[in-house]
Protein backbone atom coordinates (compact mmCIF):
# COMPACT_ATOMS: atom_id res chain seq x y z
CA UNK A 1 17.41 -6.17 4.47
CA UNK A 2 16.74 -2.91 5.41
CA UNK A 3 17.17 0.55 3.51
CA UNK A 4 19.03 3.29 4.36
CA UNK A 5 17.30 6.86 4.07
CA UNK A 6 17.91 10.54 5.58
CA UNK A 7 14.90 11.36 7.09
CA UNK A 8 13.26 14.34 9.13
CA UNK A 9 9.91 14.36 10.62
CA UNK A 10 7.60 14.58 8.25
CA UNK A 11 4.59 16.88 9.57
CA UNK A 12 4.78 21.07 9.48
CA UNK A 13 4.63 22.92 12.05
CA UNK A 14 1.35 23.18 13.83
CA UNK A 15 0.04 19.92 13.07
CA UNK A 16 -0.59 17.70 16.43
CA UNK A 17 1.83 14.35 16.16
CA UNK A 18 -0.92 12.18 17.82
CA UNK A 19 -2.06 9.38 15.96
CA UNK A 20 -3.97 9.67 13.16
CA UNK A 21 -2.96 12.33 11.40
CA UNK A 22 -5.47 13.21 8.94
CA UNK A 23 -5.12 14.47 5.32
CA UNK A 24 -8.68 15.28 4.11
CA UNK A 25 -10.35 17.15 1.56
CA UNK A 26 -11.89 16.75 -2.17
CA UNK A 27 -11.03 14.16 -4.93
CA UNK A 28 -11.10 16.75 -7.26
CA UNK A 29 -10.70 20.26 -6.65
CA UNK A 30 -14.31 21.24 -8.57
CA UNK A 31 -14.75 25.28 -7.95
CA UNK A 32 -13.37 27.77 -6.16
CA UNK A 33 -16.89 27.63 -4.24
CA UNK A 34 -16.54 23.80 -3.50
CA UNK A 35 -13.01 23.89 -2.38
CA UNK A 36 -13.57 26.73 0.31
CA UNK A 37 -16.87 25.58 1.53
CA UNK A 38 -14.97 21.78 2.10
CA UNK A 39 -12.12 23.57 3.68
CA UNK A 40 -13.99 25.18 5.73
CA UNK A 41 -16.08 22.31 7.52
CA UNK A 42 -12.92 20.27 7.53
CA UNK A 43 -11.18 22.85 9.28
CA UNK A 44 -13.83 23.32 11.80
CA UNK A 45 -13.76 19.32 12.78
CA UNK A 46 -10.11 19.96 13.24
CA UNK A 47 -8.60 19.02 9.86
CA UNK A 48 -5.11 20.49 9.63
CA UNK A 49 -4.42 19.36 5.87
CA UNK A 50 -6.26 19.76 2.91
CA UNK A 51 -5.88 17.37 -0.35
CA UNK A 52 -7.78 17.87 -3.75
CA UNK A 53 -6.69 16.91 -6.87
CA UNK A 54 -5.63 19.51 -9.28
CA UNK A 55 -4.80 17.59 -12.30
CA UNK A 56 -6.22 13.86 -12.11
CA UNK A 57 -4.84 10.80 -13.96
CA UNK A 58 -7.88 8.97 -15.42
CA UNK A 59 -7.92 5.46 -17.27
CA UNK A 60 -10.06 7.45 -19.84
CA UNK A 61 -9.91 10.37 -21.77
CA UNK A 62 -13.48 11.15 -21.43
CA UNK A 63 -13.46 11.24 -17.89
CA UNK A 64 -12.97 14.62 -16.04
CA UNK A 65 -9.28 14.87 -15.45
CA UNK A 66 -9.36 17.63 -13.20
CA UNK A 67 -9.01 22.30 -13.93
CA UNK A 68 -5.24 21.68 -13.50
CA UNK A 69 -3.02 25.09 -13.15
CA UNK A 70 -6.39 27.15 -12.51
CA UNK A 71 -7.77 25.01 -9.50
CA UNK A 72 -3.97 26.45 -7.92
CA UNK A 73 -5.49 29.81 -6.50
CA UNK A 74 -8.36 28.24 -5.25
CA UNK A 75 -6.60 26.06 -2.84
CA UNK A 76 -4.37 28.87 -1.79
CA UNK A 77 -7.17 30.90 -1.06
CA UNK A 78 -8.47 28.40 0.90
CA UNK A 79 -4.78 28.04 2.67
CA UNK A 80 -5.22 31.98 3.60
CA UNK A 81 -8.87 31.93 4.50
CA UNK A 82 -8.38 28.68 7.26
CA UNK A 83 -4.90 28.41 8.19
CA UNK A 84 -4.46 25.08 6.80
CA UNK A 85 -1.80 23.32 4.71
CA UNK A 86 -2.54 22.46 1.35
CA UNK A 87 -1.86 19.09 -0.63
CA UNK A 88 -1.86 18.26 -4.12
CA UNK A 89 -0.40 14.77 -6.55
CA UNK A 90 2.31 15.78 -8.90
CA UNK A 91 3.00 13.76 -11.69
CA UNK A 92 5.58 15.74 -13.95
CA UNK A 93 7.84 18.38 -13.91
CA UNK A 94 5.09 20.95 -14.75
CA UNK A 95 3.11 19.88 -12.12
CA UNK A 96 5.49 20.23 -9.58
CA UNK A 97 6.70 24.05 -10.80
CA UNK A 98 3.03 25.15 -10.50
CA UNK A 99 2.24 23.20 -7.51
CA UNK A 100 5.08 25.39 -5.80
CA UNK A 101 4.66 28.47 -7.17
CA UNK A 102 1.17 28.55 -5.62
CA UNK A 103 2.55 27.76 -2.56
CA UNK A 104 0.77 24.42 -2.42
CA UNK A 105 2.67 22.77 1.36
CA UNK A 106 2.71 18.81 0.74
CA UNK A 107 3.30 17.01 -2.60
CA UNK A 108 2.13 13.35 -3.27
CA UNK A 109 3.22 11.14 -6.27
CA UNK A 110 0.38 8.81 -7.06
CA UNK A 111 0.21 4.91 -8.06
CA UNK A 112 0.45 5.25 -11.91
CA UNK A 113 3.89 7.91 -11.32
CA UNK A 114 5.39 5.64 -8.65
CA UNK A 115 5.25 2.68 -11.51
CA UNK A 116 7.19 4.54 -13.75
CA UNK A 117 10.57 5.34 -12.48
CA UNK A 118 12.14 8.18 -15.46
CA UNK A 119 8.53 10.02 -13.95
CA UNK A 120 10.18 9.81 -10.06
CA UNK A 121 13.43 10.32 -11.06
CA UNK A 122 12.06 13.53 -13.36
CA UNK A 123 10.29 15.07 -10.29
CA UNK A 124 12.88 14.11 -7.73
CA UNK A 125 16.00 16.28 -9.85
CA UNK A 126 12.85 18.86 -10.05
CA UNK A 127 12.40 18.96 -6.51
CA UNK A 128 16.48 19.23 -5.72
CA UNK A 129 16.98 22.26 -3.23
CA UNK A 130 13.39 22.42 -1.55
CA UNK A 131 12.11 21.67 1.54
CA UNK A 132 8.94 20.09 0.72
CA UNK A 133 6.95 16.96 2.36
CA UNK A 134 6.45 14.51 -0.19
CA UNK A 135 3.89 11.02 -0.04
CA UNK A 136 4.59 8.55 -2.02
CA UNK A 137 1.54 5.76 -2.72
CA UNK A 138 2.15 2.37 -4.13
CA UNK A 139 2.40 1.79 -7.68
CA UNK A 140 -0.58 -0.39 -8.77
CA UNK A 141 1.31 -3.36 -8.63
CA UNK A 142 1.97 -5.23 -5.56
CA UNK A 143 5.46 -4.51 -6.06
CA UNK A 144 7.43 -3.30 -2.92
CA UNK A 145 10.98 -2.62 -4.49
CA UNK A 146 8.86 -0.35 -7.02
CA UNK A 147 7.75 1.40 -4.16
CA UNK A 148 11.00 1.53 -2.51
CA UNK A 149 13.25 2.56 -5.09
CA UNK A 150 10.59 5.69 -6.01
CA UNK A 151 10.71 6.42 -2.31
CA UNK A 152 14.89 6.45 -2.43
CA UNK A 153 14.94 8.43 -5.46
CA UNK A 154 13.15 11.44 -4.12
CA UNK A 155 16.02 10.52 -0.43
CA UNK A 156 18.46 11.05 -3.43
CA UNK A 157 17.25 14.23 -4.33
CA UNK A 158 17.60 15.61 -1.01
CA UNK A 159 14.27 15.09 0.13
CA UNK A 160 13.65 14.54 3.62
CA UNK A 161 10.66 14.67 4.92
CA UNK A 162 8.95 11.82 2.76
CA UNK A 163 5.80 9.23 3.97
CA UNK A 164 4.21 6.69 2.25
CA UNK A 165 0.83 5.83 1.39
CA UNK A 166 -0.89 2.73 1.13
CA UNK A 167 -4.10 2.91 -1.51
CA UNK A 168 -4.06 -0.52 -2.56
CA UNK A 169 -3.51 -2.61 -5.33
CA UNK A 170 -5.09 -3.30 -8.79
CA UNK A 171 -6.60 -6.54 -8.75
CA UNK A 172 -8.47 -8.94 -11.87
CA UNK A 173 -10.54 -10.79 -9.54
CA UNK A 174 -14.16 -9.61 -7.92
CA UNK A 175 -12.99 -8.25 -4.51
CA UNK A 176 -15.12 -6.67 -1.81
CA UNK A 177 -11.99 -3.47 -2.78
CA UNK A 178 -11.73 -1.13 -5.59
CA UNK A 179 -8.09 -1.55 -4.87
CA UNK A 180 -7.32 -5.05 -2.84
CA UNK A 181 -4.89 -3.60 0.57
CA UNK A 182 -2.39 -6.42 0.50
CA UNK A 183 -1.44 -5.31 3.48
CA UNK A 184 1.52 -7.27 4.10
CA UNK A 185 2.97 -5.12 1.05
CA UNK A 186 3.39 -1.68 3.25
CA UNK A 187 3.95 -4.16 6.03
CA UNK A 188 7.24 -4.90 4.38
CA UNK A 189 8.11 -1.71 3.35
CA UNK A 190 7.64 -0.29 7.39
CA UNK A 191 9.73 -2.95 8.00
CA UNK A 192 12.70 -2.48 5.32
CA UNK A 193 12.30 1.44 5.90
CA UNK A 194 11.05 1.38 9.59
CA UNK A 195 11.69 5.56 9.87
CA UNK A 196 9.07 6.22 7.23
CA UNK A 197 5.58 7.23 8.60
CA UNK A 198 2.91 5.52 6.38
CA UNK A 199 -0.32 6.55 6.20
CA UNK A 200 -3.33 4.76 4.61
CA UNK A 201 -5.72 5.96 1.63
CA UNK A 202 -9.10 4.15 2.64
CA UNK A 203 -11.10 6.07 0.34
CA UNK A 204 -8.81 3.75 -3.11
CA UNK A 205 -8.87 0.76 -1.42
CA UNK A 206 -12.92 0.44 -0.74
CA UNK A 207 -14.29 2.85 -3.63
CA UNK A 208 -17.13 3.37 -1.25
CA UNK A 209 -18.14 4.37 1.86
CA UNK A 210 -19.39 1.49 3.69
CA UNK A 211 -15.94 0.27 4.23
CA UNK A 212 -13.93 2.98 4.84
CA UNK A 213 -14.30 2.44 8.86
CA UNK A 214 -13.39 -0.85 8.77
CA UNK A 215 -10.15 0.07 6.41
CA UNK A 216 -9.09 2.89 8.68
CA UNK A 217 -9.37 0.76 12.01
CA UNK A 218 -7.22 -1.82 10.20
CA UNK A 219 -4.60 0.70 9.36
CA UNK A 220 -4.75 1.95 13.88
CA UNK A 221 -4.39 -1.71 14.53
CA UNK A 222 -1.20 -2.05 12.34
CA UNK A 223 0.02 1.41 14.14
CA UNK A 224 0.13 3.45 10.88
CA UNK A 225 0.45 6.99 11.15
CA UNK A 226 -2.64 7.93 9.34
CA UNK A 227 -4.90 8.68 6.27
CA UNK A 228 -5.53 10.31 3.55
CA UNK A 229 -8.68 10.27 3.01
CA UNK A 230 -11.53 11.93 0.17
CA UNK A 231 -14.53 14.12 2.17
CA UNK A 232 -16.25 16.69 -0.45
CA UNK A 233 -18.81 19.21 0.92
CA UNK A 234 -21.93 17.26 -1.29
CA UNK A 235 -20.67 13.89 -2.34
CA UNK A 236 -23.44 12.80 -4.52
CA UNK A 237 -22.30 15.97 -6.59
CA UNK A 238 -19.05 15.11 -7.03
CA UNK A 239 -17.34 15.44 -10.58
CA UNK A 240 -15.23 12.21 -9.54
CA UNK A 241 -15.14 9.28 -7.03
CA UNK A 242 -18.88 10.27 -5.88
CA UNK A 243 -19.25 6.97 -4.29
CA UNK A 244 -16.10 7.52 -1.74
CA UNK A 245 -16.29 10.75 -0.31
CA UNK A 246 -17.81 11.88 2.90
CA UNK A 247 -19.31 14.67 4.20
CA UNK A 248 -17.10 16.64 6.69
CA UNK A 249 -19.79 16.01 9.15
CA UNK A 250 -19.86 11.81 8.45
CA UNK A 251 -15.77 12.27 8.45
CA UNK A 252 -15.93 13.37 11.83
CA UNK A 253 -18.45 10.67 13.14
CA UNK A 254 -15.70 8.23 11.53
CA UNK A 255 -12.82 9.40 13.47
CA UNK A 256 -14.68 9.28 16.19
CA UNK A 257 -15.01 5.95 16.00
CA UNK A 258 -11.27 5.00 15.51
CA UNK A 259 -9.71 2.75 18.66
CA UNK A 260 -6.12 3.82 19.22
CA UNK A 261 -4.36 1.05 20.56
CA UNK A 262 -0.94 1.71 22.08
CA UNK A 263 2.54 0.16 20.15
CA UNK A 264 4.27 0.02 23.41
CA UNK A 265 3.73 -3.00 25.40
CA UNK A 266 3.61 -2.42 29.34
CA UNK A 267 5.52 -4.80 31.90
CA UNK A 268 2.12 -6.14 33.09
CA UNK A 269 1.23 -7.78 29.92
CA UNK A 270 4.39 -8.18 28.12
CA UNK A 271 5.09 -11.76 30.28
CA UNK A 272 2.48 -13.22 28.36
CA UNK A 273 2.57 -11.88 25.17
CA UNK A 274 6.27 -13.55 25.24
CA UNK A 275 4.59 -16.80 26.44
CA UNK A 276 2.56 -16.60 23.44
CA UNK A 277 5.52 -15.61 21.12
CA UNK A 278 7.41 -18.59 22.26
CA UNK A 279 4.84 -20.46 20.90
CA UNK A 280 4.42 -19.10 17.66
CA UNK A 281 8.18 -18.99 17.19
CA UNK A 282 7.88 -23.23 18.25
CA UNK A 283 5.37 -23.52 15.40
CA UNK A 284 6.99 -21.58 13.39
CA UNK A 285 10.02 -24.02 13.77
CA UNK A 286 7.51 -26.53 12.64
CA UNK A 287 6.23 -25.32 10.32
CA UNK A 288 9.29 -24.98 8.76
CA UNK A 289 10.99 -28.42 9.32
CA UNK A 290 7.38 -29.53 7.61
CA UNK A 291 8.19 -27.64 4.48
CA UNK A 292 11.52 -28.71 4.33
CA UNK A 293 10.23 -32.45 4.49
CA UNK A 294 7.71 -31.40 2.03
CA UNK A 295 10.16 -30.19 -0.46
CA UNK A 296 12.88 -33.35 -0.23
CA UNK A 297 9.30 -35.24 -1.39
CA UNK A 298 8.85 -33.08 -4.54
CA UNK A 299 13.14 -33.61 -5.07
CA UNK A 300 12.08 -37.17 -5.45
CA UNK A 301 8.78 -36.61 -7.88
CA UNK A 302 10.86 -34.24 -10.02
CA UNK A 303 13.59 -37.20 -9.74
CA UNK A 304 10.68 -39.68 -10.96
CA UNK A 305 9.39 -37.34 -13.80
CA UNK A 306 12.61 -36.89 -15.19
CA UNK A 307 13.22 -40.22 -15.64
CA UNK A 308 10.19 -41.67 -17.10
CA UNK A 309 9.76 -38.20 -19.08
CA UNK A 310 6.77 -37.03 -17.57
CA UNK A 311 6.00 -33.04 -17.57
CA UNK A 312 6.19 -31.10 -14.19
CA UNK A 313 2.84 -29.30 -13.98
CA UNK A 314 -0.11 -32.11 -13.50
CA UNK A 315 -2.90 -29.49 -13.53
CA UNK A 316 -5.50 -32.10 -12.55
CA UNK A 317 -3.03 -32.85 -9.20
CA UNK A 318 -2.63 -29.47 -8.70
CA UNK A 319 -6.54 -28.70 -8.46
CA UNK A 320 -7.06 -31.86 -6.07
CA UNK A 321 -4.45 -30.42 -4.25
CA UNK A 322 -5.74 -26.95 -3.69
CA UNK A 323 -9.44 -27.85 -3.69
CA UNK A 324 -9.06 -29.91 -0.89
CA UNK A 325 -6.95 -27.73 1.12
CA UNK A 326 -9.29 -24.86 0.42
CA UNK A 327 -12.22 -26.84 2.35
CA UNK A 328 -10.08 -28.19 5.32
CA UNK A 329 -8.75 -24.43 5.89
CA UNK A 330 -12.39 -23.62 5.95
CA UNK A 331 -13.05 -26.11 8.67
CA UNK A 332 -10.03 -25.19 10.13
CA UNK A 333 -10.92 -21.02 10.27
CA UNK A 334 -8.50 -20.20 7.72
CA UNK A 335 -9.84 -17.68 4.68
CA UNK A 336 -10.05 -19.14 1.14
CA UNK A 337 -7.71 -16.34 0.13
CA UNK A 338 -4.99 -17.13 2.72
CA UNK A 339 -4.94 -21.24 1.58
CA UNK A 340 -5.08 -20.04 -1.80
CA UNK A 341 -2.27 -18.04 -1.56
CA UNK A 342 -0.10 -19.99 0.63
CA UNK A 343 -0.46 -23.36 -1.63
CA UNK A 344 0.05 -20.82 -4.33
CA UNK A 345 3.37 -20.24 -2.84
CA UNK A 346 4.07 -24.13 -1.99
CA UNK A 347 3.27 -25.43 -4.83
CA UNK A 348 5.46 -22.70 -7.21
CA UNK A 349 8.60 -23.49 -4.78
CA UNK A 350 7.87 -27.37 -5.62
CA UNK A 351 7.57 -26.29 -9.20
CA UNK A 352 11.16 -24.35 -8.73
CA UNK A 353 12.84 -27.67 -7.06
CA UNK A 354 11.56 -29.86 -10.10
CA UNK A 355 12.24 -27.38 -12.87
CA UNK A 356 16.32 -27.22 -11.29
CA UNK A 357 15.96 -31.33 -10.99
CA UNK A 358 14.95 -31.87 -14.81
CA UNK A 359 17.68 -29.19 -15.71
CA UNK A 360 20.83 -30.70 -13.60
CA UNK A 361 23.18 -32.88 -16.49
CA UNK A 362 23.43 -36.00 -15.89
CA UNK A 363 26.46 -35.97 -14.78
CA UNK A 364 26.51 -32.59 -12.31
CA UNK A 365 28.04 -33.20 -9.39
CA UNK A 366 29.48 -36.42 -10.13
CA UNK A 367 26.30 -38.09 -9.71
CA UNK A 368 26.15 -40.58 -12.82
CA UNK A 369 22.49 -41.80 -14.37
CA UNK A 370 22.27 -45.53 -13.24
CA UNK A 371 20.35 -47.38 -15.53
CA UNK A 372 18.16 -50.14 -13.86
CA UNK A 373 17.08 -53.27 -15.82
């Protein structure tokens, strides 16, 4: 279903609308020295918007947590000295007063503020009256309606030129990501809130540099807008996220690298990408009618189980079950993590079906216990 919103373009005057737009600058906004020497670089590679984090949000209190309130001239010195727009998070009603009173351009509510929906709702009544772009990332949790219903909030308030950004979610497993992409979350959200531009934040999701490429590329090929991404003037000096940030120089070399694939599809190719739809749409059909057969099974060992009083979850089953699936995807060139996830799925919706079987009366639906002898 999708979502309603009031939106204007998002970008301000100046800025070129070719894909990727680029939002670059420090994690942290360190000294007045850092932040204009950064600005300057970036602007001279083309950079049109600056980020750096005035006050930061850290899991603990030891950590450095940004200058806050006296970082504000710096950036707008480095506004007046290059010409570009300046970008900052908000995460309360203070922040957002100073943030515009500096004259900071863009606002961006980060993962921890979008979880926590007083925080939006605070900031969006603060923001009533002013023509401001505001991002939006994902809360830490894979949760889409979280991240839609902070995105309405600030629609609410009048707001309309909002984007959102995808940095990735918090994860308890060892992952190859600081923050695992799940990228079929912001795939959902373009696709409930197709209007919305949504840009990518490579620089949470990897937590280093060595992936950031392959992040961005991923983020083309899914024809988002563009990134937001962390590039400090010496990265191995950095006061926060050292391991992340890239030099202006090595930001440049990146985007150079990008392949921007068009969204449109021509008349000379699209008779065969619709040859190939029609297939997937067949499987699809399949795949379905499969699942469907699948289920009526698990109807009949819930039926079983509740009879002879035997508990739903067989763990034992359960980890034959996936085991073995997870070795003939293997064969089969399907990821661990996609078999995992989609017998994940199956087997809770099998779960569901048995849980409503042992809970139907006896006598729902007319359908009287028979007793065999």
């Amino acid at each position: 279903m999708g979502v309603n919103l009031e939106l204007e373009p998002f970008l301000l005057p100046g800025i070129v609308t070719d894909r990727p737009w680029v939002i670059a600058g420090p994690c942290s906004a360190e000294s007045e020295e850092q932040v204009l020497q950064t600005a300057v670089e970036l602007s001279k590679i083309g950079i049109r918007m600056f980020r750096a984090g005035v006050w930061k949000p850290r899991t603990r209190p030891n950590a450095f947590e940004g200058h806050g309130s006296k970082a504000l001239p710096w950036l707008k010195k480095a506004k007046e000295e290059t010409g570009m727009y300046m970008a900052t998070e908000v995460a309360n009603v203070k922040h957002v007063y100073e943030a515009l009173k500096w004259g900071v351009d863009i606002l961006w509510i980060g993962a921890r503020t979008t979880a926590n929906p007083f925080a939006v709702q605070e900031i969006a009544d603060t923001l009533k009256g002013v023509d401001i772009p505001v991002i939006v990332k994902n809360p830490v949790s894979p949760d889409v309606e979280l991240w839609i219903g902070a995105i309405e909030r600030l629609n609410h308030a009048g707001i309309r030129r909002l984007a959102a950004a995808h940095r990735g979610f918090a994860k308890y497993e060892q992952s190859e990501y600081r923050n695992h992409p799940q990228w079929q979350i912001p795939i959902e959200l373009k696709r409930r809130i197709p209007s919305i531009p949504m840009i990518t934040d490579p620089s949470h999701i990897c937590g280093n540099r060595k992936n950031l490429l392959e992040v961005s590329q991923r983020a083309m090929d899914l024809n988002f807008d563009g990134i937001i991404i962390e590039s400090h003037i010496n990265p191995e000096a950095a006061m926060s996220d050292a391991q992340q940030q890239l030099t202006p120089s090595d930001l440049k070399l990146l985007l150079s690298k990008l392949i921007l694939r068009h969204s449109d599809v021509d008349s000379s190719i699209s008779l065969t990408l619709e040859e190939l739809r029609e297939k997937i749409d067949l499987y699809d059909d399949q795949v379905m009618n499969i699942l469907e057969k699948r289920m009526c099974i698990a109807d009949q060992i819930g039926e079983y189980k509740k009879t002879n009083n035997v508990t739903i979850l067989q763990t034992k089953r359960w980890d034959e079950i996936l085991t073995k699936r997870m070795e003939q995807g293997l064969m089969k060139g399907l990821s661990e993590e996609f078999v995992t996830r989609l017998y994940e799925a199956i087997h809770q919706e099998s779960i569901n079906h048995q849980t409503k079987i042992m809970n139907k009366s006896n006598g729902e639906n007319g359908n009287q216990k028979v007793e065999h002898k």
